[in-house]
PDB file of N, CA and C in Angstrom:
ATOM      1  N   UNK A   1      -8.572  -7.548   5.122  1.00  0.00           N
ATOM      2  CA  UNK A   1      -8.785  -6.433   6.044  1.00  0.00           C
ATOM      3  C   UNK A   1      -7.467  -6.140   6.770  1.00  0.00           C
ATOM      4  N   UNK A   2      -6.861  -5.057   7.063  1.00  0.00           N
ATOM      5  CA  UNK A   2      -5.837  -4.275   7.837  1.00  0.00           C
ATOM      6  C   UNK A   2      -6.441  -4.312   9.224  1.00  0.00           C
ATOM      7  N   UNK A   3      -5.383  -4.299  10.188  1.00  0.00           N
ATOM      8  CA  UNK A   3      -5.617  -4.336  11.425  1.00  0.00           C
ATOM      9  C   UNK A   3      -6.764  -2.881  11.644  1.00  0.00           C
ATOM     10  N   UNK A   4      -6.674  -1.533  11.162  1.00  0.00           N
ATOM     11  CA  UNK A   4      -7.448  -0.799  11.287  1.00  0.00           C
ATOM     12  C   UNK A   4      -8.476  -0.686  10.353  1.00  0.00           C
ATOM     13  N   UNK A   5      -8.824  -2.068   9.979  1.00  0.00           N
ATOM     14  CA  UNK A   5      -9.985  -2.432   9.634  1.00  0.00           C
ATOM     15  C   UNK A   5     -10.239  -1.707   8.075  1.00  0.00           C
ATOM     16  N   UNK A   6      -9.053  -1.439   7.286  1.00  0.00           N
ATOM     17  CA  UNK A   6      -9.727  -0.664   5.997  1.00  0.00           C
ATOM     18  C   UNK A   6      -9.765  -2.384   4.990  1.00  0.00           C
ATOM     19  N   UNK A   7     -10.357  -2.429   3.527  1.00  0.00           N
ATOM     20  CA  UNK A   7     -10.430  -3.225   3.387  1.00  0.00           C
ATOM     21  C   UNK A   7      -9.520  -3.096   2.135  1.00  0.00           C
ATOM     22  N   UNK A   8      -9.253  -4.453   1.793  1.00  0.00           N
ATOM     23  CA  UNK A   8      -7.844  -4.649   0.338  1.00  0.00           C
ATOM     24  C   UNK A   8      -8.039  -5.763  -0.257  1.00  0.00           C
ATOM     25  N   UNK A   9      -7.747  -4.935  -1.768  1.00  0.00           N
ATOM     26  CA  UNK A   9      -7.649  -6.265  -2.546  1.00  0.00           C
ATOM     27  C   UNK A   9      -6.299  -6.006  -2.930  1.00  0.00           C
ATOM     28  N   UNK A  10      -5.539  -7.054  -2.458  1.00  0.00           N
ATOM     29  CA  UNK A  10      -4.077  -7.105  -2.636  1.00  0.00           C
ATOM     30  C   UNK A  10      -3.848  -8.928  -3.771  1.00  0.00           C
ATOM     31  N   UNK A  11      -2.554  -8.728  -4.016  1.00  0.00           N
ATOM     32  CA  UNK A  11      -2.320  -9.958  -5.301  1.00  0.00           C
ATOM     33  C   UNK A  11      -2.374 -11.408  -3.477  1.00  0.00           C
ATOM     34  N   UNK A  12      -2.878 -12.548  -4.477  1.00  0.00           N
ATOM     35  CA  UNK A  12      -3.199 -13.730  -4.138  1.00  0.00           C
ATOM     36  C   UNK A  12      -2.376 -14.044  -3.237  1.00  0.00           C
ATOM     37  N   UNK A  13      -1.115 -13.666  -2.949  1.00  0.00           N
ATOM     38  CA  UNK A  13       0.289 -14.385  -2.138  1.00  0.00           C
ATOM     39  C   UNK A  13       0.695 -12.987  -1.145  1.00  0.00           C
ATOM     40  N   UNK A  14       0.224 -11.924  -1.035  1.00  0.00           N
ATOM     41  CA  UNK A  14      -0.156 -11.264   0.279  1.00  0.00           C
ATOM     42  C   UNK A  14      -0.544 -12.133   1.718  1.00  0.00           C
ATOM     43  N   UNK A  15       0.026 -11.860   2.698  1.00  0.00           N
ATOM     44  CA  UNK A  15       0.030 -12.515   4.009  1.00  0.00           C
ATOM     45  C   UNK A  15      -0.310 -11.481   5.102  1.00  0.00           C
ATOM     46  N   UNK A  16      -0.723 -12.090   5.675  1.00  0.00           N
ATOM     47  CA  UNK A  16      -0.823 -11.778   7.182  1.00  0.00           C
ATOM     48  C   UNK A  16       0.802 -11.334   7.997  1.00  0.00           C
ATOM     49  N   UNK A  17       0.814  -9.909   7.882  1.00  0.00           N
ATOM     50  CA  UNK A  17       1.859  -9.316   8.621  1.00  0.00           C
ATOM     51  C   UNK A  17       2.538  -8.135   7.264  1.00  0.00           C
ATOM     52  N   UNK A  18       2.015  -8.949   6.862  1.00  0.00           N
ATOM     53  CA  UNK A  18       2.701  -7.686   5.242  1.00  0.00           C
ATOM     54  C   UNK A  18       1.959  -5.930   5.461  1.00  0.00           C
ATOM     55  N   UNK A  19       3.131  -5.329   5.069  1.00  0.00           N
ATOM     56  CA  UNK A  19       2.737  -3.832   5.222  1.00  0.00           C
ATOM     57  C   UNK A  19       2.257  -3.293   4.132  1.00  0.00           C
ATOM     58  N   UNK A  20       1.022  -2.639   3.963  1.00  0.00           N
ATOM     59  CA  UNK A  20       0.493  -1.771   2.886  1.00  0.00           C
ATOM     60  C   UNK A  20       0.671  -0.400   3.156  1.00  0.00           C
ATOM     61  N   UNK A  21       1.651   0.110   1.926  1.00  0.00           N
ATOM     62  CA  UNK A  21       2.377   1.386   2.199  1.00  0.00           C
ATOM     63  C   UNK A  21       1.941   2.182   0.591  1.00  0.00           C
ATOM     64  N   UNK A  22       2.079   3.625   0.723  1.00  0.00           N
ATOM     65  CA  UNK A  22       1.871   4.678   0.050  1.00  0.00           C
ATOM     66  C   UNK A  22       3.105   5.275  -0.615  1.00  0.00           C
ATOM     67  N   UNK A  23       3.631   5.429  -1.424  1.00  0.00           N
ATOM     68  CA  UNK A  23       5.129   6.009  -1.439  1.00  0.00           C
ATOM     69  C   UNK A  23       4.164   7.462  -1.842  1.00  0.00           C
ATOM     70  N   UNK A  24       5.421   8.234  -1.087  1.00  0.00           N
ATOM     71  CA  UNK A  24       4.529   9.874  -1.372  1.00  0.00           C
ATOM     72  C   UNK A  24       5.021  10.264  -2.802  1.00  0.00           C
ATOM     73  N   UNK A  25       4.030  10.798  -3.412  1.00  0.00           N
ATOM     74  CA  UNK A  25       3.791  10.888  -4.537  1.00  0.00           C
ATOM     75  C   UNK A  25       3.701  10.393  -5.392  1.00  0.00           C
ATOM     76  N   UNK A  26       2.732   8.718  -5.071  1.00  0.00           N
ATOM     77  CA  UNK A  26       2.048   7.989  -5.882  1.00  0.00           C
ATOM     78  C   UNK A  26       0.746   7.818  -5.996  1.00  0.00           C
ATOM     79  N   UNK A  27       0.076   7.479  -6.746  1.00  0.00           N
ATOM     80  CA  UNK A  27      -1.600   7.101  -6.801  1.00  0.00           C
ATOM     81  C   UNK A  27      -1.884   5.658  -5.960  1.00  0.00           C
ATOM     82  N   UNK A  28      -1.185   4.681  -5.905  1.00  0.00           N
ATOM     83  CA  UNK A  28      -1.096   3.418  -5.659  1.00  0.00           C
ATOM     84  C   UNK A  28      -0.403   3.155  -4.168  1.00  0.00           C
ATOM     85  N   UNK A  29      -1.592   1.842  -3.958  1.00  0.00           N
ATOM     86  CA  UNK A  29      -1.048   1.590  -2.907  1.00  0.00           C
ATOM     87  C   UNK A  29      -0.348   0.358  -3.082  1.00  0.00           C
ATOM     88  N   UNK A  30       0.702  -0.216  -2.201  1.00  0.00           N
ATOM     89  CA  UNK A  30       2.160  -1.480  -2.752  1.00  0.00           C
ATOM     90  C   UNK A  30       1.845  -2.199  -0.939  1.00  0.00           C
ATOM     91  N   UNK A  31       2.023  -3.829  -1.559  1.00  0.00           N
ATOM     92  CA  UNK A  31       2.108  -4.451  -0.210  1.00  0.00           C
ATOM     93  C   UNK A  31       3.778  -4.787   0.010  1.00  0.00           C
ATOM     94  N   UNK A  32       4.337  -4.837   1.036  1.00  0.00           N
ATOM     95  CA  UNK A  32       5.632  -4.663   0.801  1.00  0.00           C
ATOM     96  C   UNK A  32       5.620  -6.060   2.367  1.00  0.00           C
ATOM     97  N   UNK A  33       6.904  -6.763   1.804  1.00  0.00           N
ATOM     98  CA  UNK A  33       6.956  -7.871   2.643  1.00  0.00           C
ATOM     99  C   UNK A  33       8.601  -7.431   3.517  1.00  0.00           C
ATOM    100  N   UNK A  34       8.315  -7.590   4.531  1.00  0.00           N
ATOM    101  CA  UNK A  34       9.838  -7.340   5.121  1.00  0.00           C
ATOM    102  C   UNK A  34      11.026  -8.809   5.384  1.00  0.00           C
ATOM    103  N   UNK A  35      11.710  -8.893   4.691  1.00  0.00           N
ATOM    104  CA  UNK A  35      12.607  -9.695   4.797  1.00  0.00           C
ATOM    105  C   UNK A  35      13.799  -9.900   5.598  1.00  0.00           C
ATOM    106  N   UNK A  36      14.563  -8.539   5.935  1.00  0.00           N
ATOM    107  CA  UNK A  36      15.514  -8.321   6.551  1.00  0.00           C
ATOM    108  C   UNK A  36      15.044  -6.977   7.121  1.00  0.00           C
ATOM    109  N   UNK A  37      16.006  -6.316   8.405  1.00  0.00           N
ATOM    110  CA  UNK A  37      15.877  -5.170   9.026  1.00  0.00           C
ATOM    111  C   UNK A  37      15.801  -4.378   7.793  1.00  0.00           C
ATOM    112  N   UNK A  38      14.719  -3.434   7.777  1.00  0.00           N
ATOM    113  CA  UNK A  38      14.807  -2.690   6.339  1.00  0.00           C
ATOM    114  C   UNK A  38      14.622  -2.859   5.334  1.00  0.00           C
ATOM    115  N   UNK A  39      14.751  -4.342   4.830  1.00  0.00           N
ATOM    116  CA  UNK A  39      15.258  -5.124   3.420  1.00  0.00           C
ATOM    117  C   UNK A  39      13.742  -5.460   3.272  1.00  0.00           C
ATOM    118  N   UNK A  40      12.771  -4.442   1.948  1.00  0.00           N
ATOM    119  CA  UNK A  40      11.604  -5.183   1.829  1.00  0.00           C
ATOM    120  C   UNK A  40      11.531  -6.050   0.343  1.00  0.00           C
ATOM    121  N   UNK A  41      10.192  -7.360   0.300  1.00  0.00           N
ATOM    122  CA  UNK A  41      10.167  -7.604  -1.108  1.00  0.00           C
ATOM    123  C   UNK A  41       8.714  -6.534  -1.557  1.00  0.00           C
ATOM    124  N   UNK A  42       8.486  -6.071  -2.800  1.00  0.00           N
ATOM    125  CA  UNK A  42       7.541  -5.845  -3.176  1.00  0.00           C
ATOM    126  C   UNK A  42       6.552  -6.701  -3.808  1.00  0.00           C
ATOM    127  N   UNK A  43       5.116  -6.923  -2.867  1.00  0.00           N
ATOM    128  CA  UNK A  43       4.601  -7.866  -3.376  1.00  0.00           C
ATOM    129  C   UNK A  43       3.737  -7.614  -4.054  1.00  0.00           C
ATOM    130  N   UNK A  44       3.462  -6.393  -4.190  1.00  0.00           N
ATOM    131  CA  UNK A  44       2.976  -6.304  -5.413  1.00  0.00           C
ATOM    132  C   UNK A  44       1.843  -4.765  -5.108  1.00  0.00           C
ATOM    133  N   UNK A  45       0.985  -4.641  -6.076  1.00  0.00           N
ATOM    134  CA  UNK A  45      -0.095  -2.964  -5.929  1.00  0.00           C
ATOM    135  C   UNK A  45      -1.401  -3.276  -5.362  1.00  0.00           C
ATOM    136  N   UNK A  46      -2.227  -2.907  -4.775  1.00  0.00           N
ATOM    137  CA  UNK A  46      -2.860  -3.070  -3.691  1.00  0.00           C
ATOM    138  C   UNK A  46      -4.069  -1.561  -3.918  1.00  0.00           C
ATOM    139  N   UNK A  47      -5.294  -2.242  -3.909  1.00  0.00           N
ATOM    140  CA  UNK A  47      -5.947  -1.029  -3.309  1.00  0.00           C
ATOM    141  C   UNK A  47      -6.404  -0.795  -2.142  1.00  0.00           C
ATOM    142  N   UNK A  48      -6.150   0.193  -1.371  1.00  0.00           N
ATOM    143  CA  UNK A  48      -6.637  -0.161  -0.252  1.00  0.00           C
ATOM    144  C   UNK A  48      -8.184   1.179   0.109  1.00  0.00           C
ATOM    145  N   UNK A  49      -9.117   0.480   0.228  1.00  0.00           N
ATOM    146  CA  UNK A  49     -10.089   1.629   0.441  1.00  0.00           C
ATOM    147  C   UNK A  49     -10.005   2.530   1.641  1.00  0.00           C
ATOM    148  N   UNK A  50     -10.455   3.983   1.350  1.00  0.00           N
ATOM    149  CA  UNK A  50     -10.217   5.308   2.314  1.00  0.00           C
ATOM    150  C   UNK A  50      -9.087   4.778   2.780  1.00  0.00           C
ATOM    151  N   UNK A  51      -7.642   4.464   2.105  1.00  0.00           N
ATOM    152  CA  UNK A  51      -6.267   4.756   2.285  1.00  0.00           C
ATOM    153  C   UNK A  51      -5.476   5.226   0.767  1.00  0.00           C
ATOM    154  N   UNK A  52      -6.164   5.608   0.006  1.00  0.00           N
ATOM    155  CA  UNK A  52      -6.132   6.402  -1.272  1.00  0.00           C
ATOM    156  C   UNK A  52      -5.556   7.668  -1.790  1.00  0.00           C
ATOM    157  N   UNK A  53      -6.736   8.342  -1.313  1.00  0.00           N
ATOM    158  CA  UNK A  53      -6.190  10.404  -1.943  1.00  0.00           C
ATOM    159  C   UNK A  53      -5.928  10.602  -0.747  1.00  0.00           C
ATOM    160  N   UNK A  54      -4.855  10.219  -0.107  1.00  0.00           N
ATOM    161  CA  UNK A  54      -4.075  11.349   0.743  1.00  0.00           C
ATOM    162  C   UNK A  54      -4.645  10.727   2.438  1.00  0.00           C
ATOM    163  N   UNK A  55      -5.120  10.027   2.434  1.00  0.00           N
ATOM    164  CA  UNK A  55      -5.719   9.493   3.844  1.00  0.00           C
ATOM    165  C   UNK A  55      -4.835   9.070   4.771  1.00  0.00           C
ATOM    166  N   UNK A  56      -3.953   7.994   3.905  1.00  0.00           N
ATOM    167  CA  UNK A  56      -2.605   7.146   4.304  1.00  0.00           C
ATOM    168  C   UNK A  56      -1.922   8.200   4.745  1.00  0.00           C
ATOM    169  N   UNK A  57      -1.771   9.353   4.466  1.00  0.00           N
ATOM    170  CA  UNK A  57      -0.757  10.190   5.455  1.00  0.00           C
ATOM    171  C   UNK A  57      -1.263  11.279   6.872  1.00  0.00           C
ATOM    172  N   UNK A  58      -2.238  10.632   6.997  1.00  0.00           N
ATOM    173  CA  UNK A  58      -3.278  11.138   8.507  1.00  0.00           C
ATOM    174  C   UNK A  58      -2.691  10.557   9.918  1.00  0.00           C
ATOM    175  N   UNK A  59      -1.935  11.143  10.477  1.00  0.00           N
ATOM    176  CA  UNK A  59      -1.961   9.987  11.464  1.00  0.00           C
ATOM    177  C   UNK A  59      -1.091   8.366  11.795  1.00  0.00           C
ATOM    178  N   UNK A  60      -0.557   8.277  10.353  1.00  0.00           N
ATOM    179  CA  UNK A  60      -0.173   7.361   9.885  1.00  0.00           C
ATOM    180  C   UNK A  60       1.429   7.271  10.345  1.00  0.00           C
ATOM    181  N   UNK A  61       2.349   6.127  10.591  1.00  0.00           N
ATOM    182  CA  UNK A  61       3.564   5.675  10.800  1.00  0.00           C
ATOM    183  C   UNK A  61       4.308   6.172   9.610  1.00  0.00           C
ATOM    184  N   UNK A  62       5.289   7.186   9.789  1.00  0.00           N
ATOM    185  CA  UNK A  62       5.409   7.643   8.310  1.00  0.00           C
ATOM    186  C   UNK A  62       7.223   6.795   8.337  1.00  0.00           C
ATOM    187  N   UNK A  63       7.760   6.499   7.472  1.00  0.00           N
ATOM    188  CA  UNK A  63       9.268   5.745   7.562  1.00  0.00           C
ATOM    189  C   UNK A  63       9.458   6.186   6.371  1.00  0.00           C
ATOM    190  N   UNK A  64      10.532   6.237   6.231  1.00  0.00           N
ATOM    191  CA  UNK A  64      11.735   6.309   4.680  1.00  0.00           C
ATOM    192  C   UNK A  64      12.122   5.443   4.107  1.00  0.00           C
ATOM    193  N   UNK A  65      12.177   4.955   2.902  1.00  0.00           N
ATOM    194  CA  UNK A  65      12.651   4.246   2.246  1.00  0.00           C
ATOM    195  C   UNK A  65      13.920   4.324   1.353  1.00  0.00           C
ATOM    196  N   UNK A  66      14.268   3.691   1.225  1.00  0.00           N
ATOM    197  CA  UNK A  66      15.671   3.947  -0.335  1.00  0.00           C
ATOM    198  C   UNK A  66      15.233   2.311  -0.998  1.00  0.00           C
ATOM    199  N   UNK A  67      14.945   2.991  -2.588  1.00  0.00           N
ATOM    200  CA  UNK A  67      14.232   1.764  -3.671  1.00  0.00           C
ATOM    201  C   UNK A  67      15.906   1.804  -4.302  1.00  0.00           C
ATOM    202  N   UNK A  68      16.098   0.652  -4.481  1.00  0.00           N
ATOM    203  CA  UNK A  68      17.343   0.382  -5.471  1.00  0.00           C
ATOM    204  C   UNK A  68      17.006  -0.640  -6.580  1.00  0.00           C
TER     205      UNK A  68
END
């Protein structure tokens, strides 16, 4: 469960504090671990329920990324 209570099945080694994020213009949701200021690991694809078709961008903390 996410602090706003949606529910996830994320991969086995997901933690407590890890961010479940949307990249815009994907189907999928990604748990992303922060390592350094900025510096995330990807831990992997994630569903997260009613954070799916377009929900995740309601309201939501929106940030930028750069994938290298």
């Amino acid at each position: 469960m996410t602090e706003q209570n949606y529910l996830v099945l994320a991969p086995l080694f997901a933690t407590s504090g890890d961010a479940d994020v949307v990249f815009e213009g994907s189907d999928l949701a990604f748990v992303l671990r922060e390592i350094d200021d900025c510096i995330f690991n990807v831990i992997g694809a994630a569903y997260v329920h009613g954070f799916m078709d377009g929900q995740a961008m309601e309201g939501r903390d929106i940030r930028n990324f750069t994938l290298i």
